[in-house]
N, C-alpha and C. Protein backbone atom coordinates (compact mmCIF):
# COMPACT_ATOMS: atom_id res chain seq x y z
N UNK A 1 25.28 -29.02 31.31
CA UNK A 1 24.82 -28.98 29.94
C UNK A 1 23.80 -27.85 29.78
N UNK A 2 24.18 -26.93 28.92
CA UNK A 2 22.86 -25.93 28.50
C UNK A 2 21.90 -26.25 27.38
N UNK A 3 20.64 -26.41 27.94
CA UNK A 3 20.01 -26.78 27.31
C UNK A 3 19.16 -25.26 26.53
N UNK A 4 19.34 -24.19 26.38
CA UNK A 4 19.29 -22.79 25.75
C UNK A 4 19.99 -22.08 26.14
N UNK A 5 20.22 -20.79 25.09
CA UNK A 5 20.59 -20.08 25.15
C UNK A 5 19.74 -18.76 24.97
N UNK A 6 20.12 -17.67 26.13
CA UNK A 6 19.37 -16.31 26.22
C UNK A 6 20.00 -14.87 26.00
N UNK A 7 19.41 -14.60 24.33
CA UNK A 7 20.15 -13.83 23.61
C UNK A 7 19.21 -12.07 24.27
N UNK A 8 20.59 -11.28 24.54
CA UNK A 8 20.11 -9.66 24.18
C UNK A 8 19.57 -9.71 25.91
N UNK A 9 19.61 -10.29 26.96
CA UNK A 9 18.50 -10.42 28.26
C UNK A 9 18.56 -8.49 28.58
N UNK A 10 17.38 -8.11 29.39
CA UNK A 10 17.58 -7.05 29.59
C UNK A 10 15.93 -7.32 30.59
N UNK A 11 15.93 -5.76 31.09
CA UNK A 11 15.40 -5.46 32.30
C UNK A 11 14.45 -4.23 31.94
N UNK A 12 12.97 -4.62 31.97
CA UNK A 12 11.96 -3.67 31.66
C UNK A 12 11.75 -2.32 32.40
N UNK A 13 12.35 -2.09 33.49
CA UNK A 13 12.22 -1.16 34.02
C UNK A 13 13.46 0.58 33.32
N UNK A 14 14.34 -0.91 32.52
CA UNK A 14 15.34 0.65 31.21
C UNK A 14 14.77 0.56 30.64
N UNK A 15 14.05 -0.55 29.91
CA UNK A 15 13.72 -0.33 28.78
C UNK A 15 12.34 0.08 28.34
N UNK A 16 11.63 0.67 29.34
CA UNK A 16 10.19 1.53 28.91
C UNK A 16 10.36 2.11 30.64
N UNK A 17 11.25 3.12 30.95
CA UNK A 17 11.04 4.12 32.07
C UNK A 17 9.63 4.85 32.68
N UNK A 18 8.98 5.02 31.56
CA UNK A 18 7.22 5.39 31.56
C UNK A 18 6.18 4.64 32.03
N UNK A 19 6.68 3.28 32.03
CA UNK A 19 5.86 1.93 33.19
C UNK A 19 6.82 1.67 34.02
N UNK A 20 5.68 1.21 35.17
CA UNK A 20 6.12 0.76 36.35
C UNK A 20 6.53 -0.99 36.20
N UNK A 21 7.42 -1.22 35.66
CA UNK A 21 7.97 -2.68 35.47
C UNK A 21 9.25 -2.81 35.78
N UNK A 22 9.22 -4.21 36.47
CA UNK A 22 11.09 -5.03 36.74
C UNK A 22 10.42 -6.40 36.10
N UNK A 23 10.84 -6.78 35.13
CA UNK A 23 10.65 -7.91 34.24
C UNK A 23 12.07 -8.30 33.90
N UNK A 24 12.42 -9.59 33.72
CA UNK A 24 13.97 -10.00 33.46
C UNK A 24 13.21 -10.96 31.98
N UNK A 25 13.50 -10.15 30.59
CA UNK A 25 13.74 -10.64 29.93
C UNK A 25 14.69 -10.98 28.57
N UNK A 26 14.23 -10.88 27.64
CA UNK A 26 15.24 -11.42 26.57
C UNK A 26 14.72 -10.93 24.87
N UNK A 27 15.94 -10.75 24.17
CA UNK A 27 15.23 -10.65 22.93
C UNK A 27 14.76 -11.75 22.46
N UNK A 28 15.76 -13.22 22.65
CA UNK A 28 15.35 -14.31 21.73
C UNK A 28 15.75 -15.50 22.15
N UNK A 29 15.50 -16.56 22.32
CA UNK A 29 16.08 -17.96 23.26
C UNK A 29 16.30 -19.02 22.27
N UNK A 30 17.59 -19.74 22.32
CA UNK A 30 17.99 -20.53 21.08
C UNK A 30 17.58 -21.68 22.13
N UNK A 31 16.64 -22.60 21.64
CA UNK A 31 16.54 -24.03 22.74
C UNK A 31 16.93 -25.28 21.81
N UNK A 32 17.91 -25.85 21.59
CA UNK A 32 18.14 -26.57 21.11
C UNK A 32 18.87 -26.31 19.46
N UNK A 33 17.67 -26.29 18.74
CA UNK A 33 18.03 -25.97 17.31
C UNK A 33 17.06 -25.01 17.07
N UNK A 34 15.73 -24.70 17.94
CA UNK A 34 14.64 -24.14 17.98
C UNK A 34 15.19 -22.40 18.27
N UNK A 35 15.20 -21.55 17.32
CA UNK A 35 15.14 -19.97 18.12
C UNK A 35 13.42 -19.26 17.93
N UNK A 36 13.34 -19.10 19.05
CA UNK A 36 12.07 -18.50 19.37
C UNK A 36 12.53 -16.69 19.61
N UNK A 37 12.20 -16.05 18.49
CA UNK A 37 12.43 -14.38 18.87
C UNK A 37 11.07 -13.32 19.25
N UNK A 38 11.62 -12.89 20.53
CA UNK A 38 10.35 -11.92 21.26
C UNK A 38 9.71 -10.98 20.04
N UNK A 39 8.85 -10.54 20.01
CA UNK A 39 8.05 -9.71 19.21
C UNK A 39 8.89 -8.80 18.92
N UNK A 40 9.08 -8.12 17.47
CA UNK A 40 9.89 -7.09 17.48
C UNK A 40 9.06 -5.94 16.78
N UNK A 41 9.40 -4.50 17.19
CA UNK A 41 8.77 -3.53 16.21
C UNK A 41 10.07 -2.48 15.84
N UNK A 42 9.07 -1.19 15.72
CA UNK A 42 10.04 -0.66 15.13
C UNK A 42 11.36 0.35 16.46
N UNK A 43 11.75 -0.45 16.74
CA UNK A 43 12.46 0.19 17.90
C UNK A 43 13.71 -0.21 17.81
N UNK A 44 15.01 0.26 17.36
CA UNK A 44 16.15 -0.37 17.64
C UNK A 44 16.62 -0.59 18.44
N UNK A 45 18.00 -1.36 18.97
CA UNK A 45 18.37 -2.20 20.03
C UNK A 45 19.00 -1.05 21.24
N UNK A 46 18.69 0.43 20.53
CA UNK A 46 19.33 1.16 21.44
C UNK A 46 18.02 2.03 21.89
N UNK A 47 16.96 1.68 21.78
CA UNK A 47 15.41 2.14 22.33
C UNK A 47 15.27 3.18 21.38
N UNK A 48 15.51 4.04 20.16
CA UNK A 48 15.20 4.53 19.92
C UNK A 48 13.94 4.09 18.25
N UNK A 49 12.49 4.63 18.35
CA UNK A 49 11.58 4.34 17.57
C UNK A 49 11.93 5.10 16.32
N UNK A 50 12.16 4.06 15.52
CA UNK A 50 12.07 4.51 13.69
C UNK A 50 10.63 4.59 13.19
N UNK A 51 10.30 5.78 12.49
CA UNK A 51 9.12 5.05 11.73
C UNK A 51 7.93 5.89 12.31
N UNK A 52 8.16 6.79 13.33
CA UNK A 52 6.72 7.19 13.60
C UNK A 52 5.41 7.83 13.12
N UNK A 53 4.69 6.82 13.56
CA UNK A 53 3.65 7.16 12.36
C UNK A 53 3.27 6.73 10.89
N UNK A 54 4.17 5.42 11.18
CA UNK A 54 4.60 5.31 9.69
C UNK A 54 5.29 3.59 9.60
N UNK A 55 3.88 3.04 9.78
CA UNK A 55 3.70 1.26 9.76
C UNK A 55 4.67 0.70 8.69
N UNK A 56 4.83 0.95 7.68
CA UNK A 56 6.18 0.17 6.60
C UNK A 56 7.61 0.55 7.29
N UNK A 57 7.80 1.42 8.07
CA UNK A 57 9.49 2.33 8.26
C UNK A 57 9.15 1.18 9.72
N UNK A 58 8.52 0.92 10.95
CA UNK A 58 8.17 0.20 11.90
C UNK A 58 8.50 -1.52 11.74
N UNK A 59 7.85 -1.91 10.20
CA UNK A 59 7.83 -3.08 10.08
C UNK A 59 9.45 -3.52 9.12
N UNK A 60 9.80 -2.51 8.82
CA UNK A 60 11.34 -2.30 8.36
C UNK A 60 12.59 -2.43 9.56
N UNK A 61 12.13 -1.64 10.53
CA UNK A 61 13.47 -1.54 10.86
C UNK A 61 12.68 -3.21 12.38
N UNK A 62 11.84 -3.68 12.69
CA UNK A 62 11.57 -4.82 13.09
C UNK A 62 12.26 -5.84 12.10
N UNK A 63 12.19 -6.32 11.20
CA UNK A 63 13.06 -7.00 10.00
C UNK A 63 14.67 -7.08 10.26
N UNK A 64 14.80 -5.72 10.50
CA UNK A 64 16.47 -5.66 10.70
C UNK A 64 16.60 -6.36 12.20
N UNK A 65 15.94 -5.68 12.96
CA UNK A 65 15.86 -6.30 14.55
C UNK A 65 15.73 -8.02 14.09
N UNK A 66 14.93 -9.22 13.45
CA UNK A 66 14.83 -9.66 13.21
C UNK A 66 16.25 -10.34 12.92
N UNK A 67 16.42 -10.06 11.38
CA UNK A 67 17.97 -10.52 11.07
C UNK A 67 18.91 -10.54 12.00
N UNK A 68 19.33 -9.72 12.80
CA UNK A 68 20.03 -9.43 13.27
C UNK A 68 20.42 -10.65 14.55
N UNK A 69 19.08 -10.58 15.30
CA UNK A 69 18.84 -11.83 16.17
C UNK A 69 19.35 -13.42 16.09
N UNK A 70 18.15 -13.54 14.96
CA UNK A 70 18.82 -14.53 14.07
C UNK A 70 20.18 -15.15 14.00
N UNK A 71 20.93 -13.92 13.02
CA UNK A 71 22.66 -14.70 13.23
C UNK A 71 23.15 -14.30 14.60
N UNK A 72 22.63 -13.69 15.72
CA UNK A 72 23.16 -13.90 17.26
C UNK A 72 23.08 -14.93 17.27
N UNK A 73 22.03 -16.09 17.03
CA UNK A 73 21.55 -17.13 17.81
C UNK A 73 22.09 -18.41 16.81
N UNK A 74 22.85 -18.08 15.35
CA UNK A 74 23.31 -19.24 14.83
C UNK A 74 22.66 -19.31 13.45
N UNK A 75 21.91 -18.62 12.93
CA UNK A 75 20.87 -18.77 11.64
C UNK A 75 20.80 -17.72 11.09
N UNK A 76 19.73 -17.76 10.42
CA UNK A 76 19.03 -16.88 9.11
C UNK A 76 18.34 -16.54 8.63
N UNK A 77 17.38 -15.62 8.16
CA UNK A 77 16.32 -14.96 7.54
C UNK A 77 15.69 -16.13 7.04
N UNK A 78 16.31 -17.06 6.27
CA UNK A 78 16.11 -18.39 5.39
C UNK A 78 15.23 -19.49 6.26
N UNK A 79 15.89 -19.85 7.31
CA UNK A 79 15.07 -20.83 8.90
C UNK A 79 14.28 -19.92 9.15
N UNK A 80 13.40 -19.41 9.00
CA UNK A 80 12.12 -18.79 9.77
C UNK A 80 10.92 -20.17 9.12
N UNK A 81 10.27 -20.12 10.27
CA UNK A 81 9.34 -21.40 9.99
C UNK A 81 8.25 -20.85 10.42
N UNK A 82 8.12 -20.04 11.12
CA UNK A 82 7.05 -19.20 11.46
C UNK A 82 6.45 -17.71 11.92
N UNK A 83 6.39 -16.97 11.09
CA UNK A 83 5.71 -15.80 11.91
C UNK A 83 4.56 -15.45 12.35
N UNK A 84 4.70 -14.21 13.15
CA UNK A 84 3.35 -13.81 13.45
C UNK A 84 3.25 -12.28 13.73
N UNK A 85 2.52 -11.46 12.88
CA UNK A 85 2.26 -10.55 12.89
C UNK A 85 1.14 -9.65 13.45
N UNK A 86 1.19 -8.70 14.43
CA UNK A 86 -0.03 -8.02 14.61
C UNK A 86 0.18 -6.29 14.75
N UNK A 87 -0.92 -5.98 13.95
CA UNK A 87 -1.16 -4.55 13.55
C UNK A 87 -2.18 -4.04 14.50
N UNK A 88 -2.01 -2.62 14.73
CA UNK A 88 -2.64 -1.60 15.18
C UNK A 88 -4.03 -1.35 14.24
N UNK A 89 -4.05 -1.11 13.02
CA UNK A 89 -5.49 -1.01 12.32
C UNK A 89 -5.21 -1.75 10.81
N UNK A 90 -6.00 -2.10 10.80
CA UNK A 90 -6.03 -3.18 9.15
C UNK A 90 -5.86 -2.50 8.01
N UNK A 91 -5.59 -0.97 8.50
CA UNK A 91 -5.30 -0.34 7.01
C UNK A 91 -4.03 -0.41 6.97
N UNK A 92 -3.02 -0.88 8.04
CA UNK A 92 -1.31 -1.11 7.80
C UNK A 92 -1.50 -2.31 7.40
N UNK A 93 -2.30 -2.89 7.08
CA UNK A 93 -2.04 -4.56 6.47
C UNK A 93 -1.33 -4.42 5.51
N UNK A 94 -0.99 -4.16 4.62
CA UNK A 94 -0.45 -3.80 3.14
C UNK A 94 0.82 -3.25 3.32
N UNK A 95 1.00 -2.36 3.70
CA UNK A 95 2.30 -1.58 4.19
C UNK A 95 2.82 -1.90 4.72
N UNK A 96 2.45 -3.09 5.74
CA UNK A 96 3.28 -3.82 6.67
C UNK A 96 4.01 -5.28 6.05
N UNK A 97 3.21 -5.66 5.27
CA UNK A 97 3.30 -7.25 4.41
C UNK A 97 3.77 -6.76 3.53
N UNK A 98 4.01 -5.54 2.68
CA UNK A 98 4.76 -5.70 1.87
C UNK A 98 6.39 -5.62 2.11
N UNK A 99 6.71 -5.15 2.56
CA UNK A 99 7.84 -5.04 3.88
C UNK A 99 7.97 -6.60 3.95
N UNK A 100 7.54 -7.15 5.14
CA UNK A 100 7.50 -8.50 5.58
C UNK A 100 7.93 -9.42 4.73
N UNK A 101 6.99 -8.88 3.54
CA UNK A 101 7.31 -9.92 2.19
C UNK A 101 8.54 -9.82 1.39
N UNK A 102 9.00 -8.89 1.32
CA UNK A 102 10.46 -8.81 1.02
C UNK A 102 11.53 -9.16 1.25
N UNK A 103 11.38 -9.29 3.00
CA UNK A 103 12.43 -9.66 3.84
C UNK A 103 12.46 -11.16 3.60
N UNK A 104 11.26 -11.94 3.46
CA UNK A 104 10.86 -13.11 3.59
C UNK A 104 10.63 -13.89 2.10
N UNK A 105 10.90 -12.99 0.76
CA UNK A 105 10.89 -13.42 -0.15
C UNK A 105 11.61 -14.96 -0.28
N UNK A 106 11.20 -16.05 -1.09
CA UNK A 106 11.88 -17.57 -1.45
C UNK A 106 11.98 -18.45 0.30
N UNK A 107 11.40 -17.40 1.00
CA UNK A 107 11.26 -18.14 2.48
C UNK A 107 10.10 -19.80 3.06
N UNK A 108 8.95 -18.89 2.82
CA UNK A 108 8.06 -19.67 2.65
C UNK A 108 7.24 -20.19 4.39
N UNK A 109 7.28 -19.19 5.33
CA UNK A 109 7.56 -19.66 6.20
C UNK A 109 5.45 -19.72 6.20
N UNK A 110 5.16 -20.35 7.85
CA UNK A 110 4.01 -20.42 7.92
C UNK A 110 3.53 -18.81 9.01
N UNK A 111 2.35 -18.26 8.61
CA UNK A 111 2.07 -17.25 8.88
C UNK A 111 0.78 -16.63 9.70
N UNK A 112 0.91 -16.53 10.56
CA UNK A 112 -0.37 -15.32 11.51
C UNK A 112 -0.72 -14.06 11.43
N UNK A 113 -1.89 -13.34 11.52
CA UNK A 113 -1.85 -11.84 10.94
C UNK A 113 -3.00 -11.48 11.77
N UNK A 114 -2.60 -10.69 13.08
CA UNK A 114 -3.55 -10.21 13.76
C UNK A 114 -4.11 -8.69 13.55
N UNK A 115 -5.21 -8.42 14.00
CA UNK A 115 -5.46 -6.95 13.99
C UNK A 115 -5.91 -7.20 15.56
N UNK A 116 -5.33 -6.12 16.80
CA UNK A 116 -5.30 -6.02 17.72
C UNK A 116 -5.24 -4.57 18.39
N UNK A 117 -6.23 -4.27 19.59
CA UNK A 117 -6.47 -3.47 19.86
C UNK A 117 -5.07 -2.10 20.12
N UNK A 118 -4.26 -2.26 20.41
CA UNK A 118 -2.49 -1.88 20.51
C UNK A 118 -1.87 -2.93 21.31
N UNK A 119 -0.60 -2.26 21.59
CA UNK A 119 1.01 -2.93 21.89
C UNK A 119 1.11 -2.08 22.85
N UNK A 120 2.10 -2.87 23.37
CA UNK A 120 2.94 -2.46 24.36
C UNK A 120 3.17 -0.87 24.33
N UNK A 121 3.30 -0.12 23.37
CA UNK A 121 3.71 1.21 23.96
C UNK A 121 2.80 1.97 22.61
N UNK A 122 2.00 2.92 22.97
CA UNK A 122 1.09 3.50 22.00
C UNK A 122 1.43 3.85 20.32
N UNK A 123 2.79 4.51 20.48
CA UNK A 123 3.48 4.90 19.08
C UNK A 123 3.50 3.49 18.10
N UNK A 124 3.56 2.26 18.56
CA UNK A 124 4.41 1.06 18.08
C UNK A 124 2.73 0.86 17.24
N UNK A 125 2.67 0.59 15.53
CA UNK A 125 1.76 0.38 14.85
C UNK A 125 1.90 -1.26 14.33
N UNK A 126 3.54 -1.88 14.63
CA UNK A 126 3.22 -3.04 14.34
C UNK A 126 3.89 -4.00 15.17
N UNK A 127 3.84 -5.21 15.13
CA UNK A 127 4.93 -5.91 16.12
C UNK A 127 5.07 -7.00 15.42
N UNK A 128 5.98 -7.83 15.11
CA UNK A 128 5.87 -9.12 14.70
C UNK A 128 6.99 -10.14 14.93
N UNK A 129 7.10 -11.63 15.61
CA UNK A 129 7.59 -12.29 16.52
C UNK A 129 7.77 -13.42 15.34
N UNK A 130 8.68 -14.27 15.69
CA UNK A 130 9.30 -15.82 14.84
C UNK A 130 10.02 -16.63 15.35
N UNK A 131 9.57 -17.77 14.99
CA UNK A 131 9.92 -18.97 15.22
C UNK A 131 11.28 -19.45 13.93
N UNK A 132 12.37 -19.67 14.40
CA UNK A 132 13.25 -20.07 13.45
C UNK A 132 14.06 -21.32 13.23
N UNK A 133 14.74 -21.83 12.92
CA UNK A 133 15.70 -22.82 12.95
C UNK A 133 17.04 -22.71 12.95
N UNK A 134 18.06 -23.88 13.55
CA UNK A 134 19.16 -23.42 13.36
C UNK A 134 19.94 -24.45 12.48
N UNK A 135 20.49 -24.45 10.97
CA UNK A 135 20.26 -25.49 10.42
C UNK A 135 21.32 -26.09 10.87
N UNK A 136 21.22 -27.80 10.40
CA UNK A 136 22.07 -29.14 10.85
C UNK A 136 23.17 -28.51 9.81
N UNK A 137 24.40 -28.96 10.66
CA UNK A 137 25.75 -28.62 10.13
C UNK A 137 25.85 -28.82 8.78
C-alpha cells in the first residue's frame, strides 16, 4: 500500500552544479489527500531563471511551477489551504502579492509572509511553498 506519492524527485547535485550537494529530493509529495509542494521560485522545471531582477516575473513564473504541480498530484489552484511566502527585501512585498493574489483570487487560502535574509541561490528574490488538497471524489 502507498501511503504517498513523490512528484518531479530529482538530485541536487544537477540541479545547482555551483554547490557542493547530493540531496535526493522532490518537487511535491501527495500523502494521502494532503499535497505538500517544495518552495517554488522563479525557475522553471528545466533550471532555467525567469525574471531576473525582477520579483513579480519570479513570483509569476513560481505560480505556474505551482499549478502545474498541483494537477501532477490530482488538484488545483482552488485546494490550496495554505501558503507561505518569503521575500528577499520588503520592497517586493507588493509586486510579489500582487501576482500571488491573482493566481489565488476566490481562493481564500491561509497565509505566511516572510522577509528573509536570501534563498537558496542569490538571483532568486522570492520563493513561495503550499499546502494543498486533493478534493473527495
Amino acid at each position: 500500500m502507498t501511503t504517498h506519492i513523490r512528484i518531479r524527485k530529482f538530485n541536487t547535485k544537477e540541479t545547482y552544479p555551483n554547490q557542493k550537494l547530493d540531496n535526493d529530493l522532490c518537487q511535491a509529495v501527495r500523502a494521502g489527500n494532503t499535497i505538500y509542494v517544495r518552495g517554488q521560485v522563479g525557475t522553471d522545471f528545466d533550471g532555467k531563471l525567469v525574471g531576473l531582477g525582477d520579483p513579480a516575473a519570479q513570483a509569476e513564473q513560481a505560480m505556474k511551477n505551482v499549478q502545474q504541480l498541483l494537477e501532477e498530484a490530482g488538484s488545483d489552484m482552488s485546494h490550496i489551504v495554505k501558503t507561505t511566502t518569503y521575500i528577499t527585501d520588503p520592497r517586493y512585498r507588493e509586486a510579489v502579492y500582487q501576482v500571488t493574489g491573482k493566481w489565488l483570487k476566490g481562493v481564500f487560502p491561509i497565509s505566511t509572509g516572510l522577509v528573509v535574509q536570501g534563498l537558496g541561490q542569490p538571483e532568486w528574490l522570492m520563493e513561495i511553498d503550499v499546502i494543498a488538497v486533493v478534493p473527495d471524489e
